[in-house]
PDB file of N, CA and C in Angstrom:
ATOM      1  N   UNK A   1     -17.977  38.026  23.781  1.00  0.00           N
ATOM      2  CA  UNK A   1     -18.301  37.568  22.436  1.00  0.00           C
ATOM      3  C   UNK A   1     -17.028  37.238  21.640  1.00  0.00           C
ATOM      4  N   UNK A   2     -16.054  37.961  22.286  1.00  0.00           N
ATOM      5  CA  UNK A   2     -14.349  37.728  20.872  1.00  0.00           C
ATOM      6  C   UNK A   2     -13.929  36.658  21.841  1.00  0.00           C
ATOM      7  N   UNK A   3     -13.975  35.971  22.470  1.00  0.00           N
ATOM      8  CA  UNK A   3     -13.084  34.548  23.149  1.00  0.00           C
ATOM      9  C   UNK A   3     -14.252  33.465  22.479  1.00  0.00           C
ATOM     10  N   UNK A   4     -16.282  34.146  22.625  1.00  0.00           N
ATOM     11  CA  UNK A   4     -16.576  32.953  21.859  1.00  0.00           C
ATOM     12  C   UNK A   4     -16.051  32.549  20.528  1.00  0.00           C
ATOM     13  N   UNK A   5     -15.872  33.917  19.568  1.00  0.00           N
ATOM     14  CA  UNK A   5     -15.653  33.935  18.423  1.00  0.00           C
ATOM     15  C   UNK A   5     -14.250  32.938  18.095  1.00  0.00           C
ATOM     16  N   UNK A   6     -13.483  33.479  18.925  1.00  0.00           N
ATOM     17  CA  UNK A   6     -11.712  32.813  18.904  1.00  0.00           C
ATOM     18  C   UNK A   6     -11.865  31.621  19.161  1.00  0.00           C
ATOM     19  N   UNK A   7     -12.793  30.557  19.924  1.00  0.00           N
ATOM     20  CA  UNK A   7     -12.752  29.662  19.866  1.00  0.00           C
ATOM     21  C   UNK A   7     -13.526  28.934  19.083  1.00  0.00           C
ATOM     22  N   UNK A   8     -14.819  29.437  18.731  1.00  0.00           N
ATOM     23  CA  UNK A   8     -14.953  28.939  17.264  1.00  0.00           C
ATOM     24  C   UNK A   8     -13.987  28.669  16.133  1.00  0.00           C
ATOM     25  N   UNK A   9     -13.001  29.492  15.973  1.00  0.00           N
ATOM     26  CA  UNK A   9     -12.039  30.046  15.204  1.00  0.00           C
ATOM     27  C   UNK A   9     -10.711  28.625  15.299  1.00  0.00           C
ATOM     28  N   UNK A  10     -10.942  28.590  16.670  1.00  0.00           N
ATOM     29  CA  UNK A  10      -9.595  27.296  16.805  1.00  0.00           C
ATOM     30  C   UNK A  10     -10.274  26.127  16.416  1.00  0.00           C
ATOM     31  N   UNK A  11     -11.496  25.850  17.156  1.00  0.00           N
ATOM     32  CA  UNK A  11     -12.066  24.787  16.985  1.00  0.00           C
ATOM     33  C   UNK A  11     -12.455  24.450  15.695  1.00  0.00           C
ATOM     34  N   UNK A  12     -12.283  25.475  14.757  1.00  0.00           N
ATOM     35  CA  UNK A  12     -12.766  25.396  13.215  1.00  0.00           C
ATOM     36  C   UNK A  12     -11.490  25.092  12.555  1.00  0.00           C
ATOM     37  N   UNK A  13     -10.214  25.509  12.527  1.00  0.00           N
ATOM     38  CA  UNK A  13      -8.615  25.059  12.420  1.00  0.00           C
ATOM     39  C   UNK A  13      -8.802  23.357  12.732  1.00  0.00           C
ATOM     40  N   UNK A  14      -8.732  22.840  13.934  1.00  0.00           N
ATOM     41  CA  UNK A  14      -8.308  21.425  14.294  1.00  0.00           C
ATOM     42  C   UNK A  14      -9.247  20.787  13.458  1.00  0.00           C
ATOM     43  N   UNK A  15     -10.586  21.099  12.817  1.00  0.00           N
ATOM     44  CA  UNK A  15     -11.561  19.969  12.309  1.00  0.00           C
ATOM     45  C   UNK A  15     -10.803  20.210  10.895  1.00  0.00           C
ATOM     46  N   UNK A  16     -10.457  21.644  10.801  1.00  0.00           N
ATOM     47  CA  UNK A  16      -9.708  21.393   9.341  1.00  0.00           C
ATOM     48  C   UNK A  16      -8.574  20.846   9.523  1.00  0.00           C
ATOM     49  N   UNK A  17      -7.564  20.650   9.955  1.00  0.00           N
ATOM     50  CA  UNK A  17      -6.703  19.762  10.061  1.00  0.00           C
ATOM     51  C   UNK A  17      -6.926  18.473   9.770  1.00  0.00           C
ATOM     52  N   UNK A  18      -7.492  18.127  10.647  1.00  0.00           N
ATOM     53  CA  UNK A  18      -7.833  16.330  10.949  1.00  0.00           C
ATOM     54  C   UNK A  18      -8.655  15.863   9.523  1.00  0.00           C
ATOM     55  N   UNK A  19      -9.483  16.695   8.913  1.00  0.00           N
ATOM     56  CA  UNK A  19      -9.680  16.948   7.468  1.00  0.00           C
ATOM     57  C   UNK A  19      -9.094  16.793   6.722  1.00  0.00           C
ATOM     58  N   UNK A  20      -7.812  17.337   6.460  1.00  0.00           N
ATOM     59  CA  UNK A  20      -6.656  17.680   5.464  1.00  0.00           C
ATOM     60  C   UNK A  20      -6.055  16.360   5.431  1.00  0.00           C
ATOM     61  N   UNK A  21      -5.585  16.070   7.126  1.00  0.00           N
ATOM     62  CA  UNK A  21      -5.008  14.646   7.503  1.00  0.00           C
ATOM     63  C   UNK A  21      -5.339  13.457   6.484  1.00  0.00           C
ATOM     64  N   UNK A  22      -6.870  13.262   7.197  1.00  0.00           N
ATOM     65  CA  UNK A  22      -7.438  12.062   6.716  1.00  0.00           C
ATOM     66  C   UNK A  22      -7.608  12.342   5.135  1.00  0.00           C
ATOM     67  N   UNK A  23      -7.781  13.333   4.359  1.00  0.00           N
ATOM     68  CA  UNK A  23      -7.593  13.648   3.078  1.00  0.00           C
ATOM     69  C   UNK A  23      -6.130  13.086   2.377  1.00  0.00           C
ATOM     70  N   UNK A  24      -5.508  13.313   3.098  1.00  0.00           N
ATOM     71  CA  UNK A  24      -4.449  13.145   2.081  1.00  0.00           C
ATOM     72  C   UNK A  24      -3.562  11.620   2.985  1.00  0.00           C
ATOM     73  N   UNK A  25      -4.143  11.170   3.554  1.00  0.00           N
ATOM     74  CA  UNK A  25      -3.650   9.647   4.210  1.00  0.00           C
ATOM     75  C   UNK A  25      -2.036  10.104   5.104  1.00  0.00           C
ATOM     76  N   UNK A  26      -2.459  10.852   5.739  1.00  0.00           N
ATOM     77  CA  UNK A  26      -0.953  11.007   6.271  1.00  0.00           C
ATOM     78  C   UNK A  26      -1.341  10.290   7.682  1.00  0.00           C
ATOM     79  N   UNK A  27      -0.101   9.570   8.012  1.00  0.00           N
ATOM     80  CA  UNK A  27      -0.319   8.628   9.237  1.00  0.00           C
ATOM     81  C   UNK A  27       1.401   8.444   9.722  1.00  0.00           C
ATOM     82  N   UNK A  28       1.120   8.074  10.877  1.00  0.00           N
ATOM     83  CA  UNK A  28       2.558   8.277  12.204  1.00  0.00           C
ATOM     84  C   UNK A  28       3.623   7.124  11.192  1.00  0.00           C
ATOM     85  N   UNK A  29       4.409   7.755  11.343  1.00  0.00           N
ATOM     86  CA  UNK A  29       5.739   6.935  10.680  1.00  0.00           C
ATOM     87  C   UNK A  29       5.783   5.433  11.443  1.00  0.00           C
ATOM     88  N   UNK A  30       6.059   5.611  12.406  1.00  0.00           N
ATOM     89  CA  UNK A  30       6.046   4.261  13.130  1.00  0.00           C
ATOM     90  C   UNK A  30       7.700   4.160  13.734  1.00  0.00           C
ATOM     91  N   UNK A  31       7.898   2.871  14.054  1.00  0.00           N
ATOM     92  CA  UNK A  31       9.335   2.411  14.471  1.00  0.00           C
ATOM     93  C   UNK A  31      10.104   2.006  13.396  1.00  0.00           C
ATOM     94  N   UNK A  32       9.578   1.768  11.524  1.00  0.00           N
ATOM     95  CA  UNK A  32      10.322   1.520  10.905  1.00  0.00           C
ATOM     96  C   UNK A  32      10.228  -0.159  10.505  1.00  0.00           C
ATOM     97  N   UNK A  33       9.610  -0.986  11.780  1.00  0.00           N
ATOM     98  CA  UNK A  33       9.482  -2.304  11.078  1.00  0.00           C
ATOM     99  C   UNK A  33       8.798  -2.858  10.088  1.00  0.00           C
ATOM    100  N   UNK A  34       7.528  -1.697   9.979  1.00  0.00           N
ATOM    101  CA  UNK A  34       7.289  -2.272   8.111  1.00  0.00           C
ATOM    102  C   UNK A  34       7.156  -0.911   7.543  1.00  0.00           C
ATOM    103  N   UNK A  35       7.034  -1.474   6.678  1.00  0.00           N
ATOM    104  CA  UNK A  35       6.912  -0.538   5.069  1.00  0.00           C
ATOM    105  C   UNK A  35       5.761  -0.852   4.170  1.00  0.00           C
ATOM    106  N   UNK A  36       5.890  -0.084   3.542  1.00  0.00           N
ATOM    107  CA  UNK A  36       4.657  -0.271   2.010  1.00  0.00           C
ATOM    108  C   UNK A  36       6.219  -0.487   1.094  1.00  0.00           C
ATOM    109  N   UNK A  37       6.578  -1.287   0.229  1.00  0.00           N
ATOM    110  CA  UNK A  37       7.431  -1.575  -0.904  1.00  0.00           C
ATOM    111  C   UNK A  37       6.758  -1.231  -2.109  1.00  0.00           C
ATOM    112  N   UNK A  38       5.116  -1.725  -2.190  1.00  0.00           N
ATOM    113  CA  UNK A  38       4.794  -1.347  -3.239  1.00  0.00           C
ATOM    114  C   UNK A  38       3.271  -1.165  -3.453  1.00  0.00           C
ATOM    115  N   UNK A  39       2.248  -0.634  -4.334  1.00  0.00           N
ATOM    116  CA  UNK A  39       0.695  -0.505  -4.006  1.00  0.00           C
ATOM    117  C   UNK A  39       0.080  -0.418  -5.618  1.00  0.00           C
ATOM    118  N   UNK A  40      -0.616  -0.945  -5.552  1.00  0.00           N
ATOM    119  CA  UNK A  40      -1.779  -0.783  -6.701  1.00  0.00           C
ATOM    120  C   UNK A  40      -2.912  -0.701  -6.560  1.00  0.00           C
ATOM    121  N   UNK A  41      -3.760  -0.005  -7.011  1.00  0.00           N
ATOM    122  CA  UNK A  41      -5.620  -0.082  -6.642  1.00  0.00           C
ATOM    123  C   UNK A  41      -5.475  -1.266  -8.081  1.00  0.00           C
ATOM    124  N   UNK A  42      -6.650  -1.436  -6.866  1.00  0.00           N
ATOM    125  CA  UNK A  42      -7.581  -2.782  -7.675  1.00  0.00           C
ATOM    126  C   UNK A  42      -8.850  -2.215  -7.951  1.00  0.00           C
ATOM    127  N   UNK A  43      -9.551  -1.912  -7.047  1.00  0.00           N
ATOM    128  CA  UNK A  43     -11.093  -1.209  -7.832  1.00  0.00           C
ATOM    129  C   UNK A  43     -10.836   0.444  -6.936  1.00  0.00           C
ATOM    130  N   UNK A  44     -12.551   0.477  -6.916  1.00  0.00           N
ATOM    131  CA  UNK A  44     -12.396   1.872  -6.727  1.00  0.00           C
ATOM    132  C   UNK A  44     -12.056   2.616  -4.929  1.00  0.00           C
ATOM    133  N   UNK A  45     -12.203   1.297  -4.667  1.00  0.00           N
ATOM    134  CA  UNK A  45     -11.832   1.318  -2.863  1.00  0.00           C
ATOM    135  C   UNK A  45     -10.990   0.225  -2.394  1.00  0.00           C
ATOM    136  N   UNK A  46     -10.688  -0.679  -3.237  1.00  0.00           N
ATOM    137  CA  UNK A  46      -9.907  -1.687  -3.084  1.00  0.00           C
ATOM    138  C   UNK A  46      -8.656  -1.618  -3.582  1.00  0.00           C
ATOM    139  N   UNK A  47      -7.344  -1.984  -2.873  1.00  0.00           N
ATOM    140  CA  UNK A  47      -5.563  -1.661  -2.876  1.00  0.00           C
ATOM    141  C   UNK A  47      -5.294  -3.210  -3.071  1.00  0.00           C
ATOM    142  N   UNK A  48      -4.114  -3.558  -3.410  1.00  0.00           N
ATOM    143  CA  UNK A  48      -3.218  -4.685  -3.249  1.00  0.00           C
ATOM    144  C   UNK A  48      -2.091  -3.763  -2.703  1.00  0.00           C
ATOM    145  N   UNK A  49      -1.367  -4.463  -2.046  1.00  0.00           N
ATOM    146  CA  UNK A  49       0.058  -3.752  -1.412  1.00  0.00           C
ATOM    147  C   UNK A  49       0.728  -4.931  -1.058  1.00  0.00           C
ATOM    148  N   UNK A  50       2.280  -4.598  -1.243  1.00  0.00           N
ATOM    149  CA  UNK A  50       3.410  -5.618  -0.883  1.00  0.00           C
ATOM    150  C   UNK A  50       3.751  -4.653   0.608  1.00  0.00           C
ATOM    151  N   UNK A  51       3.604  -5.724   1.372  1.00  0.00           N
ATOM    152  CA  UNK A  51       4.336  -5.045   2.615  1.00  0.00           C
ATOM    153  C   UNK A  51       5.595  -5.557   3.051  1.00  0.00           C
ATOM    154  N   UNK A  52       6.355  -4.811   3.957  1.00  0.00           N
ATOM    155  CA  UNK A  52       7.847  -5.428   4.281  1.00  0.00           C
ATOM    156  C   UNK A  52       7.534  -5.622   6.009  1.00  0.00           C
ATOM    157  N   UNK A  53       7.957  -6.735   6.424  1.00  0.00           N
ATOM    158  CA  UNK A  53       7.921  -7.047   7.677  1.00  0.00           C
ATOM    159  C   UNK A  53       9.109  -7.362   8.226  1.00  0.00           C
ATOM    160  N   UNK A  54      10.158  -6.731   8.891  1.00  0.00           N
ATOM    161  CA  UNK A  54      11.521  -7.207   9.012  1.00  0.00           C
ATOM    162  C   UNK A  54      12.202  -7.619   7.711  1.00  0.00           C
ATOM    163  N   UNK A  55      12.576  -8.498   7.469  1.00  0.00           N
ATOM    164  CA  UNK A  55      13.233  -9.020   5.905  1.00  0.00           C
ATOM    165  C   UNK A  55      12.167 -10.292   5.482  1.00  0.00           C
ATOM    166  N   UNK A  56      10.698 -10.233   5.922  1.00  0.00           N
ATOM    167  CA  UNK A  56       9.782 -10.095   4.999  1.00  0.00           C
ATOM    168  C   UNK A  56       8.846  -9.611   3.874  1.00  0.00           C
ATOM    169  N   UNK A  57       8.389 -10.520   3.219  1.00  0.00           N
ATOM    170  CA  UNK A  57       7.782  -9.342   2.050  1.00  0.00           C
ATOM    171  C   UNK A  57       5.994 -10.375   2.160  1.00  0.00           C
ATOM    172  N   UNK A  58       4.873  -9.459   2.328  1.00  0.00           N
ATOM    173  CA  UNK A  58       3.683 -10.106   2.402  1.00  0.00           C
ATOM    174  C   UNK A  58       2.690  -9.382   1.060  1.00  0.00           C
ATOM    175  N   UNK A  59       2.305  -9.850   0.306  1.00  0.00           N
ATOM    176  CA  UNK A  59       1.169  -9.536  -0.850  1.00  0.00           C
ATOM    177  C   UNK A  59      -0.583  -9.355  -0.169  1.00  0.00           C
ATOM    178  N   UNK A  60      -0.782  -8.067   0.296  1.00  0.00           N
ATOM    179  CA  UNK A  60      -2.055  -8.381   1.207  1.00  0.00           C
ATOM    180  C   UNK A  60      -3.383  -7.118   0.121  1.00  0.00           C
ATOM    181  N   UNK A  61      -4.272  -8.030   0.264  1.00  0.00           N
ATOM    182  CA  UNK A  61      -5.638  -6.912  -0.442  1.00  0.00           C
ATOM    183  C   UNK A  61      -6.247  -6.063   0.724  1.00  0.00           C
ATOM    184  N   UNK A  62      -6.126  -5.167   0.392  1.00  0.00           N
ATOM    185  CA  UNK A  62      -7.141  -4.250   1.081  1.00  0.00           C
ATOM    186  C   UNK A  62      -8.392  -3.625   0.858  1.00  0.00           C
ATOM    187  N   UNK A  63      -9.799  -3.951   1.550  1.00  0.00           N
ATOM    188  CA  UNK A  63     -10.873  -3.450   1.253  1.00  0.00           C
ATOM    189  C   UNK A  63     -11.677  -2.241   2.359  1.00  0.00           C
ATOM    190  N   UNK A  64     -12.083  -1.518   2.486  1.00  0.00           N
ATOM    191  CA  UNK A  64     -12.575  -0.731   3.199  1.00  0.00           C
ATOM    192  C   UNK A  64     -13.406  -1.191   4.866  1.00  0.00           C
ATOM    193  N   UNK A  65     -13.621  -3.099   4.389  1.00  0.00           N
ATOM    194  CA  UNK A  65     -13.943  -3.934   5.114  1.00  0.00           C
ATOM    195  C   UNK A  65     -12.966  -4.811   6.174  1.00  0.00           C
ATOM    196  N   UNK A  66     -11.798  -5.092   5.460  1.00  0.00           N
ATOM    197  CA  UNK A  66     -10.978  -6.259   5.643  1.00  0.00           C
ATOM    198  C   UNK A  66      -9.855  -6.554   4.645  1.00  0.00           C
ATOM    199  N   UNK A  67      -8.945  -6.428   5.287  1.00  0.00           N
ATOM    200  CA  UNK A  67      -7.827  -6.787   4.493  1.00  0.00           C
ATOM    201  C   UNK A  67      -6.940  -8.581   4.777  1.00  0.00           C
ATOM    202  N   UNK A  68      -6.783  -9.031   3.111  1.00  0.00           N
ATOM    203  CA  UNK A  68      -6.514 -10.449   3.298  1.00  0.00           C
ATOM    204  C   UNK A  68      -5.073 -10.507   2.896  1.00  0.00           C
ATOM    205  N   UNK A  69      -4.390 -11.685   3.898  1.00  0.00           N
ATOM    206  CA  UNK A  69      -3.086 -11.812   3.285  1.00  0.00           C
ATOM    207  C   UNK A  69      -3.182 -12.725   1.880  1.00  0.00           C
ATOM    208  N   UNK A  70      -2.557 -12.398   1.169  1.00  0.00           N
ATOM    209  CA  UNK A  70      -2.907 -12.868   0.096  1.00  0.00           C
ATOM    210  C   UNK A  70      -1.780 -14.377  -0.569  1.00  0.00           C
ATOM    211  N   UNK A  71      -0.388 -13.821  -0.062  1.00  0.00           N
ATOM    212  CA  UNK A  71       0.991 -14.555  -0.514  1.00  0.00           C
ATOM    213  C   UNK A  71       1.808 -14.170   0.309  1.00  0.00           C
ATOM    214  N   UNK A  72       3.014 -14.840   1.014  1.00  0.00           N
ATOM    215  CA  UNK A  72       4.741 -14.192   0.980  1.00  0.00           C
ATOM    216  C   UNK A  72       4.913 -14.525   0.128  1.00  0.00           C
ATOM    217  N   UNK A  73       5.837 -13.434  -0.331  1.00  0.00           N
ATOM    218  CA  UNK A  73       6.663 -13.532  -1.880  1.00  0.00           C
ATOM    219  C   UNK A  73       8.477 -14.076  -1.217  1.00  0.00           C
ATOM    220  N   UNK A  74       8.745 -14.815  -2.457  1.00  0.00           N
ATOM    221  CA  UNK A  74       9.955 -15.829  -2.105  1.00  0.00           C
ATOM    222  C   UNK A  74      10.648 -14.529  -3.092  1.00  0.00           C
ATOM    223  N   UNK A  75      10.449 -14.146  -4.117  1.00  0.00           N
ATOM    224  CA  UNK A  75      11.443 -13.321  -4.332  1.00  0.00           C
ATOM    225  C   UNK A  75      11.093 -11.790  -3.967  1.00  0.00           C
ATOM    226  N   UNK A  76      11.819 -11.525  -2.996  1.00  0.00           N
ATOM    227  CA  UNK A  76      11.484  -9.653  -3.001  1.00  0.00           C
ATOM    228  C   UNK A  76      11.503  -8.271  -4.107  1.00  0.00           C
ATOM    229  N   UNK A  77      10.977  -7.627  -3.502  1.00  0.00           N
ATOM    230  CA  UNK A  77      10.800  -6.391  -4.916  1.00  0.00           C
ATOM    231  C   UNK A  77      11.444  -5.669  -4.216  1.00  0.00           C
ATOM    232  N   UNK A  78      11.848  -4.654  -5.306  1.00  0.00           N
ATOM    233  CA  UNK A  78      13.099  -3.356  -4.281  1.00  0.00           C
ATOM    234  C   UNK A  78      12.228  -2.218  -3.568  1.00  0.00           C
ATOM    235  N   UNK A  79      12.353  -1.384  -2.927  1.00  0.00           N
ATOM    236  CA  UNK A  79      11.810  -0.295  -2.381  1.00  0.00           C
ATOM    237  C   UNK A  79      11.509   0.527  -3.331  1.00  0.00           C
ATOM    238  N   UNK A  80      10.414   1.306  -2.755  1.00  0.00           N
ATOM    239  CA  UNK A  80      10.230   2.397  -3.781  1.00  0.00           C
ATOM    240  C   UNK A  80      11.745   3.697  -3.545  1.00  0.00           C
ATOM    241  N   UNK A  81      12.602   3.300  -4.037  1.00  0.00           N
ATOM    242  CA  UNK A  81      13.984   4.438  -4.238  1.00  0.00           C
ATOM    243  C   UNK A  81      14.010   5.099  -5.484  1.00  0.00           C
ATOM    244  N   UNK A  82      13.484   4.619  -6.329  1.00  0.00           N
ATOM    245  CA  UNK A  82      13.261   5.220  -7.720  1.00  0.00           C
ATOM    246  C   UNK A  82      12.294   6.623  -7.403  1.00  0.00           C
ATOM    247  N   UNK A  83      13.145   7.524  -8.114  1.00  0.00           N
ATOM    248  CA  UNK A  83      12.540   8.983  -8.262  1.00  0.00           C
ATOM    249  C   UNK A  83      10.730   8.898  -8.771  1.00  0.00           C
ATOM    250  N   UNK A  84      10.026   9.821  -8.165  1.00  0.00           N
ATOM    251  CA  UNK A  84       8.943   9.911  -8.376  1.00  0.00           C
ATOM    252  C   UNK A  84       8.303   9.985 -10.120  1.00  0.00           C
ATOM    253  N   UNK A  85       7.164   9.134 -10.488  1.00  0.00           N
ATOM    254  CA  UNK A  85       6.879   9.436 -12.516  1.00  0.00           C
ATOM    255  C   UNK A  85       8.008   8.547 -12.968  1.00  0.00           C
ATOM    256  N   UNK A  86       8.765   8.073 -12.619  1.00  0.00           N
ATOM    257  CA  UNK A  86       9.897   6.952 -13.081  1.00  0.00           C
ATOM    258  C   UNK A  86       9.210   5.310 -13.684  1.00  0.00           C
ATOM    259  N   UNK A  87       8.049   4.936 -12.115  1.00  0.00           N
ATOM    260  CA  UNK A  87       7.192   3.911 -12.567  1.00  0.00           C
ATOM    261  C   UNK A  87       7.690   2.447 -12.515  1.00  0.00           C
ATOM    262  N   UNK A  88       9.368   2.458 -12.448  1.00  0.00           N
ATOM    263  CA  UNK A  88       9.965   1.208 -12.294  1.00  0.00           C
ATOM    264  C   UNK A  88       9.601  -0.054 -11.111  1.00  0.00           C
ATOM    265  N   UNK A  89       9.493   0.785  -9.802  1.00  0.00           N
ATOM    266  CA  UNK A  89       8.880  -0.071  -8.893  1.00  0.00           C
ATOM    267  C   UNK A  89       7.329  -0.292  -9.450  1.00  0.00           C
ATOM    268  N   UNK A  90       6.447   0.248  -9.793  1.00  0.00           N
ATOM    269  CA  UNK A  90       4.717  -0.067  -9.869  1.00  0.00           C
ATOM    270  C   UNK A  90       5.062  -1.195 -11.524  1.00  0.00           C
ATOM    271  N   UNK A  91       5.815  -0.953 -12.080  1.00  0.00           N
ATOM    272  CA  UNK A  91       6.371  -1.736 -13.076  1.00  0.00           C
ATOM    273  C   UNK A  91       6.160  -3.495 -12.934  1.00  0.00           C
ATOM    274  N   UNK A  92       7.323  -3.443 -12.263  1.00  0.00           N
ATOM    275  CA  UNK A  92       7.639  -4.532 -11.255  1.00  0.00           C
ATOM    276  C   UNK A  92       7.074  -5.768 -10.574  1.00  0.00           C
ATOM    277  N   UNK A  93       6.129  -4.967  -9.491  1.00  0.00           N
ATOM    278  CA  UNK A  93       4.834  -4.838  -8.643  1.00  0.00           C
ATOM    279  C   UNK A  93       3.925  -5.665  -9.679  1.00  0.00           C
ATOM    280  N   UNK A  94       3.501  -4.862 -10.530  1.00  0.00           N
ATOM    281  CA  UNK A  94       2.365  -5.205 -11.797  1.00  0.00           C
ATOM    282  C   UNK A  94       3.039  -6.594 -12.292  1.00  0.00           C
ATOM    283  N   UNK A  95       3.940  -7.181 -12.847  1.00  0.00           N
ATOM    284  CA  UNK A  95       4.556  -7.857 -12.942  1.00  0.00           C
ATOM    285  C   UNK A  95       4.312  -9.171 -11.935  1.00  0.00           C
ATOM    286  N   UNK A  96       5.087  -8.752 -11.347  1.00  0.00           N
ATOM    287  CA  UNK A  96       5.013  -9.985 -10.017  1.00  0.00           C
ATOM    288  C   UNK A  96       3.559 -10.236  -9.463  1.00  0.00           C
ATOM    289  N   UNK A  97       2.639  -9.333  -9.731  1.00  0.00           N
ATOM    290  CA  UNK A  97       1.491  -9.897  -9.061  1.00  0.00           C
ATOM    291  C   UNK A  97       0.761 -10.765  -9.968  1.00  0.00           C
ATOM    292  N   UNK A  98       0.811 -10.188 -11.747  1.00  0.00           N
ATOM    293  CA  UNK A  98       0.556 -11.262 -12.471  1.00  0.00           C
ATOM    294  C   UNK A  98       1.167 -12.732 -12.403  1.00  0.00           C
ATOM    295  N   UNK A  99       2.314 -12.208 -12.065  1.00  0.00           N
ATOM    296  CA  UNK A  99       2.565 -13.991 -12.097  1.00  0.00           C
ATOM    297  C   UNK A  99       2.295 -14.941 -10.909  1.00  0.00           C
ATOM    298  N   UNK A 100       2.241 -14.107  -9.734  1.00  0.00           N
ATOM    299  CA  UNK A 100       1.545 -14.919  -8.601  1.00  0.00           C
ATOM    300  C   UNK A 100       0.295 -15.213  -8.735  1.00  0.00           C
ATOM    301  N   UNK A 101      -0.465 -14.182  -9.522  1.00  0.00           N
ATOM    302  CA  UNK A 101      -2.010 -14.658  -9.792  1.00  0.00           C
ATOM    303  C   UNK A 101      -2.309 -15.954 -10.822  1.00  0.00           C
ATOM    304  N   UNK A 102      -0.978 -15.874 -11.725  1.00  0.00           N
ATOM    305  CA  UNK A 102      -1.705 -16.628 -12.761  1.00  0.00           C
ATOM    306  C   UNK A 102      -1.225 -17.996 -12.374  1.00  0.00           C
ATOM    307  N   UNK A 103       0.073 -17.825 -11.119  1.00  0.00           N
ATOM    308  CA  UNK A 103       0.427 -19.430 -10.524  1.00  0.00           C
ATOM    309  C   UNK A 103      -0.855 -20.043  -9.859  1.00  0.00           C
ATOM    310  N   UNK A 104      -1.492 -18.910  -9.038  1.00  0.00           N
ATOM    311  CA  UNK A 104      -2.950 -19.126  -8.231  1.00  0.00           C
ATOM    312  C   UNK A 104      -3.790 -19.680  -8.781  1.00  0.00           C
ATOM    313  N   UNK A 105      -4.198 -19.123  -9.674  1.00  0.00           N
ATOM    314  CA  UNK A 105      -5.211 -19.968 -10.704  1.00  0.00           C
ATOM    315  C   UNK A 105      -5.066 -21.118 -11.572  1.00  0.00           C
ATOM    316  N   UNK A 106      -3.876 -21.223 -12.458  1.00  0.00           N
ATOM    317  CA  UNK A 106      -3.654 -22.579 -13.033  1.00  0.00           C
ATOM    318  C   UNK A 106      -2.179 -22.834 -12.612  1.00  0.00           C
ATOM    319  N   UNK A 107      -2.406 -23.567 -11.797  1.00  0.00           N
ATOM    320  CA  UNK A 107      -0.733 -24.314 -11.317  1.00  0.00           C
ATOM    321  C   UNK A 107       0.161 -24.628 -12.385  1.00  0.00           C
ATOM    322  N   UNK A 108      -0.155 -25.435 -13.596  1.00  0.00           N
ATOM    323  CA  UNK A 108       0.705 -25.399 -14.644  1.00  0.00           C
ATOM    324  C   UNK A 108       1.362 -23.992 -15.123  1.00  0.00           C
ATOM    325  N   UNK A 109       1.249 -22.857 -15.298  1.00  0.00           N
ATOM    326  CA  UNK A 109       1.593 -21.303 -15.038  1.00  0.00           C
ATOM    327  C   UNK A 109       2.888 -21.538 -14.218  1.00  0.00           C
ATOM    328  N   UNK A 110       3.055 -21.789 -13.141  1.00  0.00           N
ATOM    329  CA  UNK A 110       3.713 -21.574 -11.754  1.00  0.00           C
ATOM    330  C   UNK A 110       4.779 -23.252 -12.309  1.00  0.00           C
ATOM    331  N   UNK A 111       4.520 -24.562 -12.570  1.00  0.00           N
ATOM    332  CA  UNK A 111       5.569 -24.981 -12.998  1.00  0.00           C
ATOM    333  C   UNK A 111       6.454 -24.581 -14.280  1.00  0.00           C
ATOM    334  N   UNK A 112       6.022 -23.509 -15.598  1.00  0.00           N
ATOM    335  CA  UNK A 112       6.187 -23.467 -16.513  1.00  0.00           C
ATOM    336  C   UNK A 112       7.999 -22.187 -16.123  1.00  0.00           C
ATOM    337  N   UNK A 113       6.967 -21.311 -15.235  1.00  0.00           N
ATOM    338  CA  UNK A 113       8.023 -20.150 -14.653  1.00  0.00           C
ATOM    339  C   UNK A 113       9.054 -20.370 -14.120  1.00  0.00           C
ATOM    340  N   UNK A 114       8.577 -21.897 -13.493  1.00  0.00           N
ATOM    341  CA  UNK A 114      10.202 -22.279 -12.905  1.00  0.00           C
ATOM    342  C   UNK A 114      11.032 -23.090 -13.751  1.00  0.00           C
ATOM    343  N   UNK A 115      10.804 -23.815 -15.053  1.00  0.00           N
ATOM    344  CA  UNK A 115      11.692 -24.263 -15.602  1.00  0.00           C
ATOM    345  C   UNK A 115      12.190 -23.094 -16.877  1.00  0.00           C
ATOM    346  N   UNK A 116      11.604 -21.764 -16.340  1.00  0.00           N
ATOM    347  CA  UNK A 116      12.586 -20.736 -17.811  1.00  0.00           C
ATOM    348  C   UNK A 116      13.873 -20.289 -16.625  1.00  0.00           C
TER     349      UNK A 116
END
């Protein structure tokens, strides 16, 4: 009965783990060739994120369904290096996505930005 018990006991540990895991989005580092640079929710399950691809930068939406590339950005944003509650990168981010959106929608926007 105490080896069934003990393995209840483990087997009840790993589901909490993999729990905790998927709770708090922790996922394998990788090799380093991309990054998250920067992230915003859009609704309540939906992200925008700037990703880094080598010495690329891609603007992609994410939905629980499908994620769309959205833009490469011609000018890059810096890494998140700024100390945590600082806000300068999500600053930024917020910034630059307005103005790619509002080039998206009325093109006059997008010539106006390039002659300031």
């Amino acid at each position: 009965m105490s080896i069934f018990l003990s393995l209840l006991l483990v087997i009840g540990i790993i589901f909490a783990l993999a729990w905790v895991m998927r709770r708090f989005n922790v996922a394998h580092a990788g090799s380093g060739q991309m990054k998250v640079v920067a992230s915003m929710v859009a609704g309540t399950k939906e992200k925008i994120m700037v990703i880094e691809v080598g010495d690329e930068q891609h603007l992609v939406g994410i939905t629980p369904n499908h994620i769309s590339h959205l833009s490469k950005l011609e000018t890059h944003l810096k890494s998140k290096q700024s100390p945590p509650g600082s806000g300068g990168g999500a600053d930024q981010f917020k910034q630059k996505l307005v103005q790619a959106m509002a080039g998206k929608m009325n093109p006059a926007v997008k010539q106006e930005n390039k002659h300031d």
